[in-house]
PDB file of N, CA and C in Angstrom:
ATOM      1  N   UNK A   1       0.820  -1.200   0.000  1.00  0.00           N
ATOM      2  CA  UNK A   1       0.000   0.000   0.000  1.00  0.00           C
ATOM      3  C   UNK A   1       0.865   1.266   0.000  1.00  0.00           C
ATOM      4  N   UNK A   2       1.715   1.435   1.221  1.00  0.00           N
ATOM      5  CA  UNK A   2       2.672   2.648   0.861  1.00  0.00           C
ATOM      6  C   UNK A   2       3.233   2.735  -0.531  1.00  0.00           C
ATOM      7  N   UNK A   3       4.005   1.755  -0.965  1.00  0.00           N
ATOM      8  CA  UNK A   3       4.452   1.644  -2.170  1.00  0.00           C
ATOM      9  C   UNK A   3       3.408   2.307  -3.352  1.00  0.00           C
ATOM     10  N   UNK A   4       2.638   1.937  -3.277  1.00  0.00           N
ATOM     11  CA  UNK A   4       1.028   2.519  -4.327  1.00  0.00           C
ATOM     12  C   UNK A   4       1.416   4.153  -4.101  1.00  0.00           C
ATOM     13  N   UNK A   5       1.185   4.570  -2.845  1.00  0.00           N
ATOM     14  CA  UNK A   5       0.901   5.949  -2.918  1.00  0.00           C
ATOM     15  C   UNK A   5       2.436   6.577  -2.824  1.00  0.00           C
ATOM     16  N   UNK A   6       3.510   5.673  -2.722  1.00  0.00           N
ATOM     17  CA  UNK A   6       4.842   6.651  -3.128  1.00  0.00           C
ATOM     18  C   UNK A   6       5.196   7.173  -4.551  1.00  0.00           C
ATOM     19  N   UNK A   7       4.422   6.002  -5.521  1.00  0.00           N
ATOM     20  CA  UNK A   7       4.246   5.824  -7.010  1.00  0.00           C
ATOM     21  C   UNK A   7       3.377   7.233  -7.288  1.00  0.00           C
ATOM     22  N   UNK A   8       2.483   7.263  -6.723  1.00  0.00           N
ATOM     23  CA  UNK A   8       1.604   8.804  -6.995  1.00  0.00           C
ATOM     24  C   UNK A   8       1.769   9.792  -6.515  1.00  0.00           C
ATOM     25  N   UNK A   9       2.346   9.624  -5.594  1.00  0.00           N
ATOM     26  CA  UNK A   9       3.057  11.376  -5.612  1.00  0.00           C
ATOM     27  C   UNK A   9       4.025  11.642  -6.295  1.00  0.00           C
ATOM     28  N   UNK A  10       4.841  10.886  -7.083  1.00  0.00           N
ATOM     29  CA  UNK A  10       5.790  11.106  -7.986  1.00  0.00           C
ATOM     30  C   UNK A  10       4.764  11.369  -9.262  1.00  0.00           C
ATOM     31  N   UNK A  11       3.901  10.572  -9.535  1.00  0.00           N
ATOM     32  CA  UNK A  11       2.610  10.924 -10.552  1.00  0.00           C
ATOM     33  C   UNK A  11       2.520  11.926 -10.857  1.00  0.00           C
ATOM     34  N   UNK A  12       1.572  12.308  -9.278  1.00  0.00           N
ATOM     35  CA  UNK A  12       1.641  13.670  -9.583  1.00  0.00           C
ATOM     36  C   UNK A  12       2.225  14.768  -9.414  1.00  0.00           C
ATOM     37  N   UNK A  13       3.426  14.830  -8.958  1.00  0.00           N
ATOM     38  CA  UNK A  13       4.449  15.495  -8.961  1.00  0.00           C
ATOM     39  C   UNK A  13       4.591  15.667 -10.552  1.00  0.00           C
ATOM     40  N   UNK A  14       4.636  15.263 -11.084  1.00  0.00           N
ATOM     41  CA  UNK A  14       5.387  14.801 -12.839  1.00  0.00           C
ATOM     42  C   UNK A  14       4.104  15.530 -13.614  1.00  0.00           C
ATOM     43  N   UNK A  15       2.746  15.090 -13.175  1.00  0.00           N
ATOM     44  CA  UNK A  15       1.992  15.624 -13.432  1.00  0.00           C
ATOM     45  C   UNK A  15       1.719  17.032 -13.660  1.00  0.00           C
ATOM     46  N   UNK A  16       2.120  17.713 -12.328  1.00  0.00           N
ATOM     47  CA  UNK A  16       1.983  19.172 -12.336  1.00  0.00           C
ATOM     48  C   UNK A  16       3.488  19.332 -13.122  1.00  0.00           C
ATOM     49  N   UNK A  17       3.852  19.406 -12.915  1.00  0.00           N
ATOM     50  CA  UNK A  17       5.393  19.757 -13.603  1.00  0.00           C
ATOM     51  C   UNK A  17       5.194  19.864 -15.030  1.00  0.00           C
ATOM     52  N   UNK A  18       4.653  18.598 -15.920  1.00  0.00           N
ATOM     53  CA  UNK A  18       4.053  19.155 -17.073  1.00  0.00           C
ATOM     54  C   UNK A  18       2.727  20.369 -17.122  1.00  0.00           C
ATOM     55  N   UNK A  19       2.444  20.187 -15.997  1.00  0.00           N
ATOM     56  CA  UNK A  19       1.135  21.520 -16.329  1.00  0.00           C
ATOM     57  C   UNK A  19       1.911  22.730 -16.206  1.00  0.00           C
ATOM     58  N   UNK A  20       2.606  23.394 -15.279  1.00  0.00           N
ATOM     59  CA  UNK A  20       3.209  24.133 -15.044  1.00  0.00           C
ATOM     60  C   UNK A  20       4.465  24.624 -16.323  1.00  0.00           C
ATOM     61  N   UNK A  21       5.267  23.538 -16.748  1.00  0.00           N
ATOM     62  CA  UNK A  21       5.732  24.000 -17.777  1.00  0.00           C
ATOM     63  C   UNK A  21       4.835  24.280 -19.084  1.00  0.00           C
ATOM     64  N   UNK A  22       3.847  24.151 -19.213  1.00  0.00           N
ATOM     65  CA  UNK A  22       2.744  24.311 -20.456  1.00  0.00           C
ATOM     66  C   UNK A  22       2.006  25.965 -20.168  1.00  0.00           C
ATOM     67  N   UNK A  23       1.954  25.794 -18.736  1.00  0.00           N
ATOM     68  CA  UNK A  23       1.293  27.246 -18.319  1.00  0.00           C
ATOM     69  C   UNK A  23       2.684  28.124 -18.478  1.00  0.00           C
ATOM     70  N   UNK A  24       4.184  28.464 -18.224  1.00  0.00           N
ATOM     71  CA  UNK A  24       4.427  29.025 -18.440  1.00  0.00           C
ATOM     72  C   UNK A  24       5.032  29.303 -19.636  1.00  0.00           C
ATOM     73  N   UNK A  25       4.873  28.281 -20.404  1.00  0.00           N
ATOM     74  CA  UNK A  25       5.133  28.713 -22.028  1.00  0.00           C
ATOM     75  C   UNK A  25       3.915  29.323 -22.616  1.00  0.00           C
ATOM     76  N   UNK A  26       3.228  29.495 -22.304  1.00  0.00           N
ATOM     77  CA  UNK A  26       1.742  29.979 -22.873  1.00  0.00           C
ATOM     78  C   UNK A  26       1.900  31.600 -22.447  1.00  0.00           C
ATOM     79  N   UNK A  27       2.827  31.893 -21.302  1.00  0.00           N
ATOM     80  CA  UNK A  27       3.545  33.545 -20.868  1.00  0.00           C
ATOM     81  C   UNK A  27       4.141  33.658 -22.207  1.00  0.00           C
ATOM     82  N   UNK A  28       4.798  33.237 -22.976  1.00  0.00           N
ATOM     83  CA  UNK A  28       6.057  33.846 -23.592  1.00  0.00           C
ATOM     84  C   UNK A  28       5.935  33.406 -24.701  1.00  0.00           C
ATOM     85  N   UNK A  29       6.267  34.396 -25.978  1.00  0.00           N
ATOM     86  CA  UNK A  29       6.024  34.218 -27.286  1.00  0.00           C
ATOM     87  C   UNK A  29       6.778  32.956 -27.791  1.00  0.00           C
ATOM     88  N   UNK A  30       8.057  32.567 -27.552  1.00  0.00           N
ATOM     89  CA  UNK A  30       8.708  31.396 -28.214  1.00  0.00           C
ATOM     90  C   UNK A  30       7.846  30.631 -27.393  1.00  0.00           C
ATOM     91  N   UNK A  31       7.444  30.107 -26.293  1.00  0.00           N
ATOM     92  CA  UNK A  31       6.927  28.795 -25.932  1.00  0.00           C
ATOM     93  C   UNK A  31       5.291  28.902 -26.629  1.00  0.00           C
ATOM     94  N   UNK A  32       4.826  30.226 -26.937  1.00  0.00           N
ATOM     95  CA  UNK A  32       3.517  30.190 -28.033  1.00  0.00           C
ATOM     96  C   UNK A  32       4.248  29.449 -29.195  1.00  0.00           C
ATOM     97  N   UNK A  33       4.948  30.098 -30.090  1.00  0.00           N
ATOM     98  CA  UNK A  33       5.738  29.478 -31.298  1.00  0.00           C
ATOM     99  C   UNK A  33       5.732  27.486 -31.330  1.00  0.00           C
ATOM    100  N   UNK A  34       6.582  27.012 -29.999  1.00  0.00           N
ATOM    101  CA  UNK A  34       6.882  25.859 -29.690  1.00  0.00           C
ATOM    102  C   UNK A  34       5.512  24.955 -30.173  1.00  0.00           C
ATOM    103  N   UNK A  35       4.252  25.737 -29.189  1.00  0.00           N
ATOM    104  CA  UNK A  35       3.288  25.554 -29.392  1.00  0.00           C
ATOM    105  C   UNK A  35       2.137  25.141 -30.303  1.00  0.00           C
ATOM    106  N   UNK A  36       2.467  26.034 -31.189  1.00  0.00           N
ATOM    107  CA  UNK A  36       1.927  26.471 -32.769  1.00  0.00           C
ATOM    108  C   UNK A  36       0.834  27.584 -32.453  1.00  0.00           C
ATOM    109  N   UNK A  37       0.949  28.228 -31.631  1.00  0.00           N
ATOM    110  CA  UNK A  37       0.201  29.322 -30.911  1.00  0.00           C
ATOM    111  C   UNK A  37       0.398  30.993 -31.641  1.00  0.00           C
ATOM    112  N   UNK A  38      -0.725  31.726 -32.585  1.00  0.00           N
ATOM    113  CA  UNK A  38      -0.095  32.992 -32.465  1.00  0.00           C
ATOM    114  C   UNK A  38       0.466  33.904 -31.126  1.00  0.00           C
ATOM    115  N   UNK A  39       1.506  34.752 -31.455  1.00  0.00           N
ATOM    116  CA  UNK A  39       2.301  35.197 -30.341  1.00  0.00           C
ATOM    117  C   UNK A  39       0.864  36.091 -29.722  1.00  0.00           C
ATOM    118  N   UNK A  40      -0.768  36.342 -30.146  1.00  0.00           N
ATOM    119  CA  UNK A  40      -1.349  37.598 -29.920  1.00  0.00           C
ATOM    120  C   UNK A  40      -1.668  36.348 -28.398  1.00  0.00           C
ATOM    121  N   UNK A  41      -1.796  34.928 -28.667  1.00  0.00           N
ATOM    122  CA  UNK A  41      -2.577  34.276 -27.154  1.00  0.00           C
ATOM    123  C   UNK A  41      -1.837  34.579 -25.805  1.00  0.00           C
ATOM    124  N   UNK A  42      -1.020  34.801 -25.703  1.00  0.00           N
ATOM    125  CA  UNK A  42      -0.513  35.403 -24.402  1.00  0.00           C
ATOM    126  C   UNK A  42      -1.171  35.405 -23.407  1.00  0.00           C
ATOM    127  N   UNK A  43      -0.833  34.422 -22.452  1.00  0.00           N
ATOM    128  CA  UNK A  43      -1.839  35.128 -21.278  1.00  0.00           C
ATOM    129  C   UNK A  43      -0.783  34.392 -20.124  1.00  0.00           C
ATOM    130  N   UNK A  44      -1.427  35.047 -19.066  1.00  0.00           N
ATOM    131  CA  UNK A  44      -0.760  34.827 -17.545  1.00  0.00           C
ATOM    132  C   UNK A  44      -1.544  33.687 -16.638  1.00  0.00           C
ATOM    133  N   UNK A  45      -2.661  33.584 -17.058  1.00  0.00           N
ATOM    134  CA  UNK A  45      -4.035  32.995 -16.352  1.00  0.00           C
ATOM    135  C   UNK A  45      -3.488  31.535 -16.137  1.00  0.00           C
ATOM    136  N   UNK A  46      -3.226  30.691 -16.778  1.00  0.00           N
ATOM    137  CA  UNK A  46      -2.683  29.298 -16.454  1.00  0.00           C
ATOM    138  C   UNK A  46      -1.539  29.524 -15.744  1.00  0.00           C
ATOM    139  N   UNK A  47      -0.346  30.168 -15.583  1.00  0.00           N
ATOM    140  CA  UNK A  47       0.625  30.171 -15.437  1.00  0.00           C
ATOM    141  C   UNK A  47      -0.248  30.809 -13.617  1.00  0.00           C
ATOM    142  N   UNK A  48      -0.909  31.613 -13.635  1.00  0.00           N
ATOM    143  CA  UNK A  48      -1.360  32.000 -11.897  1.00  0.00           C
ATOM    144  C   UNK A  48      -2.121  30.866 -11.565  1.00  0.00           C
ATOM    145  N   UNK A  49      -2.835  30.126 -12.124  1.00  0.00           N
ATOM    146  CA  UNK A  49      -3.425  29.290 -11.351  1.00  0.00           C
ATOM    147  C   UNK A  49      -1.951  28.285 -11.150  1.00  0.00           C
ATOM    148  N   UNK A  50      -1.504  27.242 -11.230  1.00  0.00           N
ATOM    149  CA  UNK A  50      -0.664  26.684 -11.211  1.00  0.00           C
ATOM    150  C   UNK A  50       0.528  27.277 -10.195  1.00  0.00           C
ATOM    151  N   UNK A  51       0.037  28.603  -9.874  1.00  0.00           N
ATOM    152  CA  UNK A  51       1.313  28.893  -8.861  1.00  0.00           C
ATOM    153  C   UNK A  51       0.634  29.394  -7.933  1.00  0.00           C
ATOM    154  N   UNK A  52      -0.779  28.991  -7.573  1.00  0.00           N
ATOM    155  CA  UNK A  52      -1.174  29.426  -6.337  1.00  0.00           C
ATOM    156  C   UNK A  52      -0.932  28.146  -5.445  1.00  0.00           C
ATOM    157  N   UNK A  53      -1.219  28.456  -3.684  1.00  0.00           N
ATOM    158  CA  UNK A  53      -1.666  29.956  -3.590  1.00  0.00           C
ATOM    159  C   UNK A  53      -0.679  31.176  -3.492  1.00  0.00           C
ATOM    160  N   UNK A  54       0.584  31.221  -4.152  1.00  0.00           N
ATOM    161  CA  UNK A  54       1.236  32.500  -4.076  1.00  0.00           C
ATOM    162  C   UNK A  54       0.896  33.326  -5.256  1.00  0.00           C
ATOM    163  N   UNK A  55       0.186  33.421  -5.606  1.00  0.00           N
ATOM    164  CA  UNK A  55      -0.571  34.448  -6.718  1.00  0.00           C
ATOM    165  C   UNK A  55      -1.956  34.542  -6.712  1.00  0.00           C
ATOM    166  N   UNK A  56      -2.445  34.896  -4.960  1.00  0.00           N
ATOM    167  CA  UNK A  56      -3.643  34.768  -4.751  1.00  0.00           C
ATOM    168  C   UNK A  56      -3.453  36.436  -4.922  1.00  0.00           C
ATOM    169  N   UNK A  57      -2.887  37.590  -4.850  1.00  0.00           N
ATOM    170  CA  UNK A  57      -2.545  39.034  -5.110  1.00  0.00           C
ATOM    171  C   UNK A  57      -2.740  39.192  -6.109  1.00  0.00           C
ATOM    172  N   UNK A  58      -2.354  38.688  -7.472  1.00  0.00           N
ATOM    173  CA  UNK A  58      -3.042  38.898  -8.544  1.00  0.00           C
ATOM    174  C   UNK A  58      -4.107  38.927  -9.353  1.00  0.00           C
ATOM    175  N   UNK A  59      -5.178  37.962  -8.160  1.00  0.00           N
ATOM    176  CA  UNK A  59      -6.619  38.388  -8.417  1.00  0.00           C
ATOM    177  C   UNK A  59      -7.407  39.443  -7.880  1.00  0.00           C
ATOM    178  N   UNK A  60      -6.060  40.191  -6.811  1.00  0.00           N
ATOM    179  CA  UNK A  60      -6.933  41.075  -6.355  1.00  0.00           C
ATOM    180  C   UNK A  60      -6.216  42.745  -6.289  1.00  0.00           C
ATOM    181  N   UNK A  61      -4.912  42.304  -7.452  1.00  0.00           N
ATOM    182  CA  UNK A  61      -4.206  44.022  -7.798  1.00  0.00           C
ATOM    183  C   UNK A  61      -4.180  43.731  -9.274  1.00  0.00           C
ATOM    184  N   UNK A  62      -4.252  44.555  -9.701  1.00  0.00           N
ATOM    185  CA  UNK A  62      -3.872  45.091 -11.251  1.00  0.00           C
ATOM    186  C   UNK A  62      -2.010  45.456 -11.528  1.00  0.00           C
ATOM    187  N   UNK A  63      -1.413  44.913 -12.367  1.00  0.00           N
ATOM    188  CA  UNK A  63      -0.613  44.951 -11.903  1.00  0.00           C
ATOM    189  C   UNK A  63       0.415  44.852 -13.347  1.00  0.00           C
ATOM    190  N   UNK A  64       1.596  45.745 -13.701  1.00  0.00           N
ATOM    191  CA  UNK A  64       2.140  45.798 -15.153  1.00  0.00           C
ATOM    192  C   UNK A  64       2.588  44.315 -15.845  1.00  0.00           C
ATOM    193  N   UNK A  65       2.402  44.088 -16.627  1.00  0.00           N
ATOM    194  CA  UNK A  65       2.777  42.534 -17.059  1.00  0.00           C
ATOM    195  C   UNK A  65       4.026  41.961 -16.976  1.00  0.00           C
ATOM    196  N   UNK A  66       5.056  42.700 -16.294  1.00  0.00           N
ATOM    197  CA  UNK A  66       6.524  42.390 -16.087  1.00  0.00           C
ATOM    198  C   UNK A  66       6.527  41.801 -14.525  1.00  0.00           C
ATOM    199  N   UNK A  67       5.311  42.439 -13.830  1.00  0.00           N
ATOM    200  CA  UNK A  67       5.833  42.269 -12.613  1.00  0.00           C
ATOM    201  C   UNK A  67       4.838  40.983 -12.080  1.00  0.00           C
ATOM    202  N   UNK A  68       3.725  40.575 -12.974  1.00  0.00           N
ATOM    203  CA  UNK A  68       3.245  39.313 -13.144  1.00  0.00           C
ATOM    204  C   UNK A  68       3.676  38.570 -13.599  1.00  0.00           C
ATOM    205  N   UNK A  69       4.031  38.647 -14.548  1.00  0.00           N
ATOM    206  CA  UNK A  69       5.341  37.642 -14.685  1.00  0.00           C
ATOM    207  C   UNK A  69       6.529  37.152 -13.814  1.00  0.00           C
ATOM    208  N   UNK A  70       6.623  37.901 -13.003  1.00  0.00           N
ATOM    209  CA  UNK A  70       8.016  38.024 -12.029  1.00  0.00           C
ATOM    210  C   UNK A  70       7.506  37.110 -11.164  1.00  0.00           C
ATOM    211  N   UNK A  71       5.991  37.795 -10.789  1.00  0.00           N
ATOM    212  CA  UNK A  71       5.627  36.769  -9.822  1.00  0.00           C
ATOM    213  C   UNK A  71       5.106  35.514  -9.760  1.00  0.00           C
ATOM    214  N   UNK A  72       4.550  35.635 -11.321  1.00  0.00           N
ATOM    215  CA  UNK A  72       3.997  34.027 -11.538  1.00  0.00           C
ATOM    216  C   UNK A  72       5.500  32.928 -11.696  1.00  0.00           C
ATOM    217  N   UNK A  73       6.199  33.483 -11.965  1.00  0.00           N
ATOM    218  CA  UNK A  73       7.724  32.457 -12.321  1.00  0.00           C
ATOM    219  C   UNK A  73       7.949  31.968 -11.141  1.00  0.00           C
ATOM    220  N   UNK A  74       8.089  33.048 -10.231  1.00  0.00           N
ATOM    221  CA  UNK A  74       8.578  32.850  -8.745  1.00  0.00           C
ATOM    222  C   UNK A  74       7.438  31.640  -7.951  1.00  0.00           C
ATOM    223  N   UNK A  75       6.869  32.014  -7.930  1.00  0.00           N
ATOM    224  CA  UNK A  75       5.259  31.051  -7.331  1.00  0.00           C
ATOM    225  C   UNK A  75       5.555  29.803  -8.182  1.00  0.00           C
ATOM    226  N   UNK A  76       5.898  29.426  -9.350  1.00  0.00           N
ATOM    227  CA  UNK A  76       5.383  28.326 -10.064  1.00  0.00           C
ATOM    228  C   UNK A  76       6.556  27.276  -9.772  1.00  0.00           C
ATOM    229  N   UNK A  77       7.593  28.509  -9.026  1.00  0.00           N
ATOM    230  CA  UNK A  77       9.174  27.791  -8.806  1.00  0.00           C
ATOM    231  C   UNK A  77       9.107  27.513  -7.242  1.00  0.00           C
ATOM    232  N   UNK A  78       8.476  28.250  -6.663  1.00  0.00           N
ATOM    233  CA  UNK A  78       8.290  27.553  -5.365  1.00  0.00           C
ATOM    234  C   UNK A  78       7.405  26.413  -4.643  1.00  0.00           C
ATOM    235  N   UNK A  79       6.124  26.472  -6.037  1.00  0.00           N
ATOM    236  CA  UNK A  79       5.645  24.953  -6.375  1.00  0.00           C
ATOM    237  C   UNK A  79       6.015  23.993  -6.378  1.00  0.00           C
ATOM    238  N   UNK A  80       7.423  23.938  -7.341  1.00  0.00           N
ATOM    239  CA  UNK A  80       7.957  23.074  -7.446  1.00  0.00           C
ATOM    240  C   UNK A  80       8.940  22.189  -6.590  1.00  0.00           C
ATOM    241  N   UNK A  81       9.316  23.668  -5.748  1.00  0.00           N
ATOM    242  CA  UNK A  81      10.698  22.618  -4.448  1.00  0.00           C
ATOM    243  C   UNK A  81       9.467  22.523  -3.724  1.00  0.00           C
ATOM    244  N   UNK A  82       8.284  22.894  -3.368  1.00  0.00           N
ATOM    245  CA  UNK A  82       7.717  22.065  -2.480  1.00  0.00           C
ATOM    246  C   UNK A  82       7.045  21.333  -2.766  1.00  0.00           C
ATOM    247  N   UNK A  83       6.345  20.964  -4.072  1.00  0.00           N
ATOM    248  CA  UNK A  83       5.917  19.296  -4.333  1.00  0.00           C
ATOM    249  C   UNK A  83       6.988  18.447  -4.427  1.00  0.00           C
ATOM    250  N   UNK A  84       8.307  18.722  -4.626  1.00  0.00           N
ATOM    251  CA  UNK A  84       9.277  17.772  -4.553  1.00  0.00           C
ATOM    252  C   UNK A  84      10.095  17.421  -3.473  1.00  0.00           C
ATOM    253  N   UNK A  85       9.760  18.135  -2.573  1.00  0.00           N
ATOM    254  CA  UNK A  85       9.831  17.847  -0.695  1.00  0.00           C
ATOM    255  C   UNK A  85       8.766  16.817  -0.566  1.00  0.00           C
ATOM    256  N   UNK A  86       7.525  17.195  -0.878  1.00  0.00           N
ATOM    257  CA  UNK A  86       6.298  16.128  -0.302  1.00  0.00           C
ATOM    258  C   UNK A  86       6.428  15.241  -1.422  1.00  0.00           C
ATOM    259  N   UNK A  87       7.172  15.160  -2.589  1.00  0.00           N
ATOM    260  CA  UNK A  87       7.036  13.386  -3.255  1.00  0.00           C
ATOM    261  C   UNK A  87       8.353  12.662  -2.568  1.00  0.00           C
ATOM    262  N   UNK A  88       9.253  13.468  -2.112  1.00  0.00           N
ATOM    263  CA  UNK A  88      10.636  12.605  -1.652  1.00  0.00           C
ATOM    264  C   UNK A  88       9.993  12.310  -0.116  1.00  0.00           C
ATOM    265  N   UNK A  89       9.504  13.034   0.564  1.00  0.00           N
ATOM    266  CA  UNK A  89       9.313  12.529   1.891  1.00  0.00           C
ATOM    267  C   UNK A  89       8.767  11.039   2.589  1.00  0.00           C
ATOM    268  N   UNK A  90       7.974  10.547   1.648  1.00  0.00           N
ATOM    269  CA  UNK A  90       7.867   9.219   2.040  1.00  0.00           C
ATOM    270  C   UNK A  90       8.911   8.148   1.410  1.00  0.00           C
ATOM    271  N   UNK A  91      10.181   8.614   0.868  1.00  0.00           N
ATOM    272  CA  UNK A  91      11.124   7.979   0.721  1.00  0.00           C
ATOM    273  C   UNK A  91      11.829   7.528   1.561  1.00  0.00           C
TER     274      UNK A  91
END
């Protein structure tokens, strides 16, 4: 049984990790390109959900698109060392 659920948090660890890299290429014109995306789809919206809750501020400031960006990168990167604390921990 442990074994089962050590397998799925690596799952989904791997899981989000592809969501997260998909949300933040969908920020930036070459990962639109990669995509086959015109550069006009741009958006931030996947890339904030995926990095909450540290971009729970951006639903509630308006805010220049450099510095959403700054913060969605940051959030989506601190996602990441901490789902990969909680998939190693039952190791």
């Amino acid at each position: 049984m442990s074994r089962t659920i050590s397998s799925l948090r690596w799952v989904l660890y791997v899981g989000y990790l592809l969501a997260a890299t998909a949300a933040l290429m969908m920020a930036f014109t070459p990962g639109l390109a990669v995509m086959g995306l015109p550069p006009e789809r741009v958006t931030f919206a996947p890339a904030t959900l995926t990095g909450l809750p540290w971009t729970v501020p951006l639903f509630l400031l308006k805010l220049d698109s450099v510095t959403t960006l700054a913060i969605v990168m940051v959030a989506n990167l601190l996602n990441v060392a901490v789902g990969l604390m909680l998939a190693k921990s039952g190791d």
